[in-house]
N, C-alpha and C. Protein backbone atom coordinates (compact mmCIF):
# COMPACT_ATOMS: atom_id res chain seq x y z
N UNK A 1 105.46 167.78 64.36
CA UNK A 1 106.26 166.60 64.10
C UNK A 1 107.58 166.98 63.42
N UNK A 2 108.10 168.29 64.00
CA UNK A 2 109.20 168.45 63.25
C UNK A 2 110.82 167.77 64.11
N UNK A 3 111.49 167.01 63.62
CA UNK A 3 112.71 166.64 64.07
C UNK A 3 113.77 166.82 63.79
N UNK A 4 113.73 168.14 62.92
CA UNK A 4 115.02 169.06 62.62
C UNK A 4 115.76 169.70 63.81
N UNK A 5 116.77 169.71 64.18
CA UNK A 5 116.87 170.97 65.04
C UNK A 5 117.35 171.96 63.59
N UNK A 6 117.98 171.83 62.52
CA UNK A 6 117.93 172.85 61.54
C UNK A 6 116.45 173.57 61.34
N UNK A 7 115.70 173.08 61.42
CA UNK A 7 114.41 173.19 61.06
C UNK A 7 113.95 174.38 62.17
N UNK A 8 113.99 173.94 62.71
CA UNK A 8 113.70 174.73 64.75
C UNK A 8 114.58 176.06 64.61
N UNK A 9 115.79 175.86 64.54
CA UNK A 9 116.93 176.61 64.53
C UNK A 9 116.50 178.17 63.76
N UNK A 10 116.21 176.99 62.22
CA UNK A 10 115.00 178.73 61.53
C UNK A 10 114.43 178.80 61.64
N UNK A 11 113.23 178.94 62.25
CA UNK A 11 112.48 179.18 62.77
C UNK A 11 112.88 180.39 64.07
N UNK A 12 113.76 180.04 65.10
CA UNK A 12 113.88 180.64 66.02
C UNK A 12 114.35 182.07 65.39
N UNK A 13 115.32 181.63 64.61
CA UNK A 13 116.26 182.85 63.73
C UNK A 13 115.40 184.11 63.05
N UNK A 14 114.23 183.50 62.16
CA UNK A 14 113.70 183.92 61.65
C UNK A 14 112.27 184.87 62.29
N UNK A 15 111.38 184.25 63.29
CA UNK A 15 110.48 184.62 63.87
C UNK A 15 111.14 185.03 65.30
N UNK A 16 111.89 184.41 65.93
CA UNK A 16 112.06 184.90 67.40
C UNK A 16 111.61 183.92 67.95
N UNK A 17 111.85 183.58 69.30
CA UNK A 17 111.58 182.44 70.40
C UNK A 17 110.10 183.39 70.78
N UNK A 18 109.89 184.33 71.29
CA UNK A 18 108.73 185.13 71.43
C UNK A 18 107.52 184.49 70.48
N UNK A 19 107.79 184.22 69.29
CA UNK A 19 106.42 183.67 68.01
C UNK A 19 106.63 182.08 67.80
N UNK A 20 107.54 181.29 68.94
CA UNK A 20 107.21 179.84 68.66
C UNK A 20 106.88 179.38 69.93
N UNK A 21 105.76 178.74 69.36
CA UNK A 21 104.70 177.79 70.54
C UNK A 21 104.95 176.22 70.74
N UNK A 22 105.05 175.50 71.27
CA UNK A 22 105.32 173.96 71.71
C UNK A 22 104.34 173.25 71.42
N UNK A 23 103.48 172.33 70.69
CA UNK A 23 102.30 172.17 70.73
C UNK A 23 102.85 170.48 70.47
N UNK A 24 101.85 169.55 71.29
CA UNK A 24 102.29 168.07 72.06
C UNK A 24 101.62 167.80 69.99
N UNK A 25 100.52 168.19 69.09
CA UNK A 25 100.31 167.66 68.40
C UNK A 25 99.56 166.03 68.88
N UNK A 26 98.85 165.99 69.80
CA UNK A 26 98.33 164.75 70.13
C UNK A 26 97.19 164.20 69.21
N UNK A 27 97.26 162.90 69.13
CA UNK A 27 97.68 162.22 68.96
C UNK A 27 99.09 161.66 68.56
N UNK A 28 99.51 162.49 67.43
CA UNK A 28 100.03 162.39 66.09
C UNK A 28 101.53 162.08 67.02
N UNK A 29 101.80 162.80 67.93
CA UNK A 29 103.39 162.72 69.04
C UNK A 29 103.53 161.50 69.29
N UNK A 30 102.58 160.35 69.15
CA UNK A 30 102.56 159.23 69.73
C UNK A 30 102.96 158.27 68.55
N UNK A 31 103.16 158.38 67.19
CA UNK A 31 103.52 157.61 66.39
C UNK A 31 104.97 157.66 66.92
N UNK A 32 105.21 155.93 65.92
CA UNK A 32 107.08 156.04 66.69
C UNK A 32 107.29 155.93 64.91
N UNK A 33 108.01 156.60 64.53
CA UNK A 33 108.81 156.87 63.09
C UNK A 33 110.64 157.62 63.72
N UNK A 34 111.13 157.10 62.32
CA UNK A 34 112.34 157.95 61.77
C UNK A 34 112.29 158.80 60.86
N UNK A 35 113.02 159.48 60.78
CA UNK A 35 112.86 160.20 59.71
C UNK A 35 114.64 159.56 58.94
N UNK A 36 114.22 159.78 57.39
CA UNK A 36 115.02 159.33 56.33
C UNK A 36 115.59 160.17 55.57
N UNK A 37 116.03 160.07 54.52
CA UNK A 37 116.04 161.29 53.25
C UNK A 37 115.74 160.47 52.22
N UNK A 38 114.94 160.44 51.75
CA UNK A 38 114.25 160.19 49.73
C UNK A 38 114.72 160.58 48.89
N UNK A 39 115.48 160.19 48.21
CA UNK A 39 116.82 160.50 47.33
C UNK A 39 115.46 161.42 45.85
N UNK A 40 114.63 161.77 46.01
CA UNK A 40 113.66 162.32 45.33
C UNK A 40 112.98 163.63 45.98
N UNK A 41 112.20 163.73 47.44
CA UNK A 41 111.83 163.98 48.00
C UNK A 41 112.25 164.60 49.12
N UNK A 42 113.61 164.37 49.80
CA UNK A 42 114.20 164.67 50.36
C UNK A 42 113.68 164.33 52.09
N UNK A 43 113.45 165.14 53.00
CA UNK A 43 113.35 164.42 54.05
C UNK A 43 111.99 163.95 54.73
N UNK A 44 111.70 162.85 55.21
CA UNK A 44 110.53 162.59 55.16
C UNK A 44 110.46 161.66 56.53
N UNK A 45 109.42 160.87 56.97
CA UNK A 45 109.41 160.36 57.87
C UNK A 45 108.75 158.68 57.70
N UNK A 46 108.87 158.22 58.33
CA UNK A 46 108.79 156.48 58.24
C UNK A 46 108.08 156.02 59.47
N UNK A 47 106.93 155.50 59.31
CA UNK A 47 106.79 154.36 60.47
C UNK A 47 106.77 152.93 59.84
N UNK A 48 106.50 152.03 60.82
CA UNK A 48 106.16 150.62 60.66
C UNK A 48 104.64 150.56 59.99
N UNK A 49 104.01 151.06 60.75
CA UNK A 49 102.81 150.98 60.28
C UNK A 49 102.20 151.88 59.15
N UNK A 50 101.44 151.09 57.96
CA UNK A 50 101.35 151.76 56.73
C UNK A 50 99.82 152.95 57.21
N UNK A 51 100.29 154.24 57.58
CA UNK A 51 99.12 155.04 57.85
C UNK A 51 98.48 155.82 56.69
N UNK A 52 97.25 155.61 56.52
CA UNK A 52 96.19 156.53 55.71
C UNK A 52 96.90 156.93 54.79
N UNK A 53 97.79 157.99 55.54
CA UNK A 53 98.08 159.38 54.76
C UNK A 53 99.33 158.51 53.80
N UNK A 54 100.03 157.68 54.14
CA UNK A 54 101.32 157.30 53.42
C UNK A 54 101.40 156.31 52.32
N UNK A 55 102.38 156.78 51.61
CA UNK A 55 102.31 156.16 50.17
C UNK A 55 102.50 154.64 50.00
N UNK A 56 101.79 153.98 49.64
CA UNK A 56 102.22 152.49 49.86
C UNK A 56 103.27 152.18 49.23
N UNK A 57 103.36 152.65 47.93
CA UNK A 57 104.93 152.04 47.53
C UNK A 57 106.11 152.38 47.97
N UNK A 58 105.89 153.41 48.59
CA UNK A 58 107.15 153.99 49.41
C UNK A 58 107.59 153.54 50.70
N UNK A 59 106.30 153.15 51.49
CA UNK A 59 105.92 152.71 52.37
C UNK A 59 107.12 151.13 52.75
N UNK A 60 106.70 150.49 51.83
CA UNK A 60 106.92 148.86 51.64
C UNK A 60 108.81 149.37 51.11
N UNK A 61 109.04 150.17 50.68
CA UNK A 61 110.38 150.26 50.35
C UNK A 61 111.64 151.11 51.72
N UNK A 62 110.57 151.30 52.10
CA UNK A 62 111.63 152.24 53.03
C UNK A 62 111.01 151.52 54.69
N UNK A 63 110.24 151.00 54.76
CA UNK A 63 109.52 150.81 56.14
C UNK A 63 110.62 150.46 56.86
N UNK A 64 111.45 149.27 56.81
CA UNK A 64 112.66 148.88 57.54
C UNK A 64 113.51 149.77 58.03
N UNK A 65 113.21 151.06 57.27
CA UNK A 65 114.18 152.40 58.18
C UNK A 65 113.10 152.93 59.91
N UNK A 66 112.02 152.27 59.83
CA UNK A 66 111.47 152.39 61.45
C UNK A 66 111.65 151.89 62.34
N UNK A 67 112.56 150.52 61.93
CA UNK A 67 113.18 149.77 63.59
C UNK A 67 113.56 150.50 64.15
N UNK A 68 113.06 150.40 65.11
CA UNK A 68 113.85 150.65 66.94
C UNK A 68 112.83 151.84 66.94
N UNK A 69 112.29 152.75 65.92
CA UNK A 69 112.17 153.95 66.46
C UNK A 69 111.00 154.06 67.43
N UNK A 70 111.65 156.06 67.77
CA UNK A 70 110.92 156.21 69.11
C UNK A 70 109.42 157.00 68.98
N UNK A 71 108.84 157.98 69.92
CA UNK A 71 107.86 157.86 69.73
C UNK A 71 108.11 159.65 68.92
N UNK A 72 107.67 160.79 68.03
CA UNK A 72 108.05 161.41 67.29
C UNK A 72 108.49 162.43 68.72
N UNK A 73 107.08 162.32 69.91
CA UNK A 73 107.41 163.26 71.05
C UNK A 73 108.89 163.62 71.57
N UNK A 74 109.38 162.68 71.78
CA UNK A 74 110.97 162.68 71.98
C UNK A 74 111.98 163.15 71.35
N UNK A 75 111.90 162.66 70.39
CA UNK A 75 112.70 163.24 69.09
C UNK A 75 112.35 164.76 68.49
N UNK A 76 111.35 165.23 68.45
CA UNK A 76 110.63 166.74 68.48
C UNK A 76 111.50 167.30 70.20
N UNK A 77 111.81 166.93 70.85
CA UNK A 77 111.91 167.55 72.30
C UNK A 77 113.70 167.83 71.88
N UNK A 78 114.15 166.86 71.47
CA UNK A 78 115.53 166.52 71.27
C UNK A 78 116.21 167.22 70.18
N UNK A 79 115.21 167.84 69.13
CA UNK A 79 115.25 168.95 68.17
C UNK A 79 115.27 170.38 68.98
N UNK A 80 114.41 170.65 69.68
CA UNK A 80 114.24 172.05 70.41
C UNK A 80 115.44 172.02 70.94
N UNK A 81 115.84 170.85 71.79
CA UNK A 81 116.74 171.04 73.22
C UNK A 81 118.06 171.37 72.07
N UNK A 82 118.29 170.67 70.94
CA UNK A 82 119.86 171.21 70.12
C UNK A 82 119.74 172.26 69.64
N UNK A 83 118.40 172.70 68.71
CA UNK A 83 118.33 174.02 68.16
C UNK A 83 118.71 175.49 69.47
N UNK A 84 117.76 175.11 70.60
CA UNK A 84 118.17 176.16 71.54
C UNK A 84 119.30 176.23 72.16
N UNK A 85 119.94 175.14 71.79
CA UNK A 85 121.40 175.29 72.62
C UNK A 85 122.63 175.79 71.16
N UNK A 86 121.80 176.05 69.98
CA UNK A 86 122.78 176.80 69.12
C UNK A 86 122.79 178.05 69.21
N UNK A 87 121.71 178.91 70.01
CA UNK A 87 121.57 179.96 70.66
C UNK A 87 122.58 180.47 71.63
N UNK A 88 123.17 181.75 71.74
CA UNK A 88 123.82 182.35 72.54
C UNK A 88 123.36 181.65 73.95
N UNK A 89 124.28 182.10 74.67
CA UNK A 89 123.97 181.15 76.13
C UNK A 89 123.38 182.09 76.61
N UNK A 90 123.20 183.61 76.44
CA UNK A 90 122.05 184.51 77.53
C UNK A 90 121.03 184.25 77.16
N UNK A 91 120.45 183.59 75.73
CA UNK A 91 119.19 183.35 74.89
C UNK A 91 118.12 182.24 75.37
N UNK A 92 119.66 181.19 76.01
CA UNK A 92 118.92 179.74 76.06
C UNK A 92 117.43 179.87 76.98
N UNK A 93 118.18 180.13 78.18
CA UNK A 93 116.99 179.98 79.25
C UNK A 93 115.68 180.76 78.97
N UNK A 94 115.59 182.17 78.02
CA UNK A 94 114.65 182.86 77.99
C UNK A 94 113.37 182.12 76.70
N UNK A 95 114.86 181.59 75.51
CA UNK A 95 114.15 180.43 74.61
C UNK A 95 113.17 179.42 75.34
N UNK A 96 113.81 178.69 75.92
CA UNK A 96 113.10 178.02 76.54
C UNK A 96 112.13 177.94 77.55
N UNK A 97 111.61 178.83 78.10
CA UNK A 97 110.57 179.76 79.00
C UNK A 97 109.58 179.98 78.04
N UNK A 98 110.08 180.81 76.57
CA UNK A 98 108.86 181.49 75.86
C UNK A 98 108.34 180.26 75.21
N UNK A 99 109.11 179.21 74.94
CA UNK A 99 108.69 177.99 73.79
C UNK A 99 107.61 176.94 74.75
N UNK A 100 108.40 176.88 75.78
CA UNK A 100 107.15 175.90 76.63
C UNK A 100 105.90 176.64 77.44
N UNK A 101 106.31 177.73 78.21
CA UNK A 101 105.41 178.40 78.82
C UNK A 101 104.72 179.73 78.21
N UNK A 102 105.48 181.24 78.21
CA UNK A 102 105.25 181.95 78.41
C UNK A 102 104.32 182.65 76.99
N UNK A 103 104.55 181.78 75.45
CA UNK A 103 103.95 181.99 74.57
C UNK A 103 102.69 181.47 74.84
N UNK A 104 102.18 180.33 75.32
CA UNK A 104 100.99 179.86 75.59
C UNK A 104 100.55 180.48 76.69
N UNK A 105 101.02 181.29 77.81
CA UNK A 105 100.16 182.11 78.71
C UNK A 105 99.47 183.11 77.72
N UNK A 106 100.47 183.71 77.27
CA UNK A 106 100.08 184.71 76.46
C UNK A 106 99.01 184.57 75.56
N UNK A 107 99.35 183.50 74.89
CA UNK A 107 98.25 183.49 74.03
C UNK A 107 96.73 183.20 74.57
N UNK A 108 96.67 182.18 75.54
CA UNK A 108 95.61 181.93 76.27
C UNK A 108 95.26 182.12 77.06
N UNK A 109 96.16 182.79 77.83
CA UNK A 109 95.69 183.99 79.04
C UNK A 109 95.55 183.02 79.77
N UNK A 110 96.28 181.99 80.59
CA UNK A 110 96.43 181.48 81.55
C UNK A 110 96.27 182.27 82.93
């Protein structure tokens, strides 16, 4: 559920496109949230709906930052697609091969 492309970006920098895997996170891809910044906490995420895990008072104070939003899947896709395009342009296409496919062959021997 990450929707940084900063976030992505180190990651790639740091480990290599070779050691990051794509993972749908299902269920969890299917919540629709924004993400905010918490003048305490710093960046965090918001839905409409008050879930389990989330703080109620925070909840009830910030919830109105979830209109419109989408579902996290999209916005996670829309992070990769900017982080890999801060990549050299010979990088992109191979980034994107190892992140959707070629790390999960590997790992699971497709």
């Amino acid at each position: 559920m990450v929707v940084s492309a900063g976030v992505i970006k180190s990651g790639l920098d740091a480990f290599g496109c070779e050691r990051i895997l794509f993972g749908s996170d299902e269920p969890l891809y299917l919540i629709r949230a924004n993400e905010y910044i918490h003048p305490k906490l710093g960046p965090r995420l918001i839905a409409k709906y008050p879930y389990h895990w989330a703080n109620l008072a925070e909840h009830r104070l910030y919830r109105h930052l979830a209109n419109g939003a989408t579902h996290i899947l999209w916005q996670t896709l829309s992070a990769i697609k900017d982080a890999v395009n801060l990549l050299l342009i010979g990088q992109r296409a191979d980034a994107k091969e190892s992140i959707f496919f070629r790390n999960a062959d590997r790992l699971f021997h497709f």
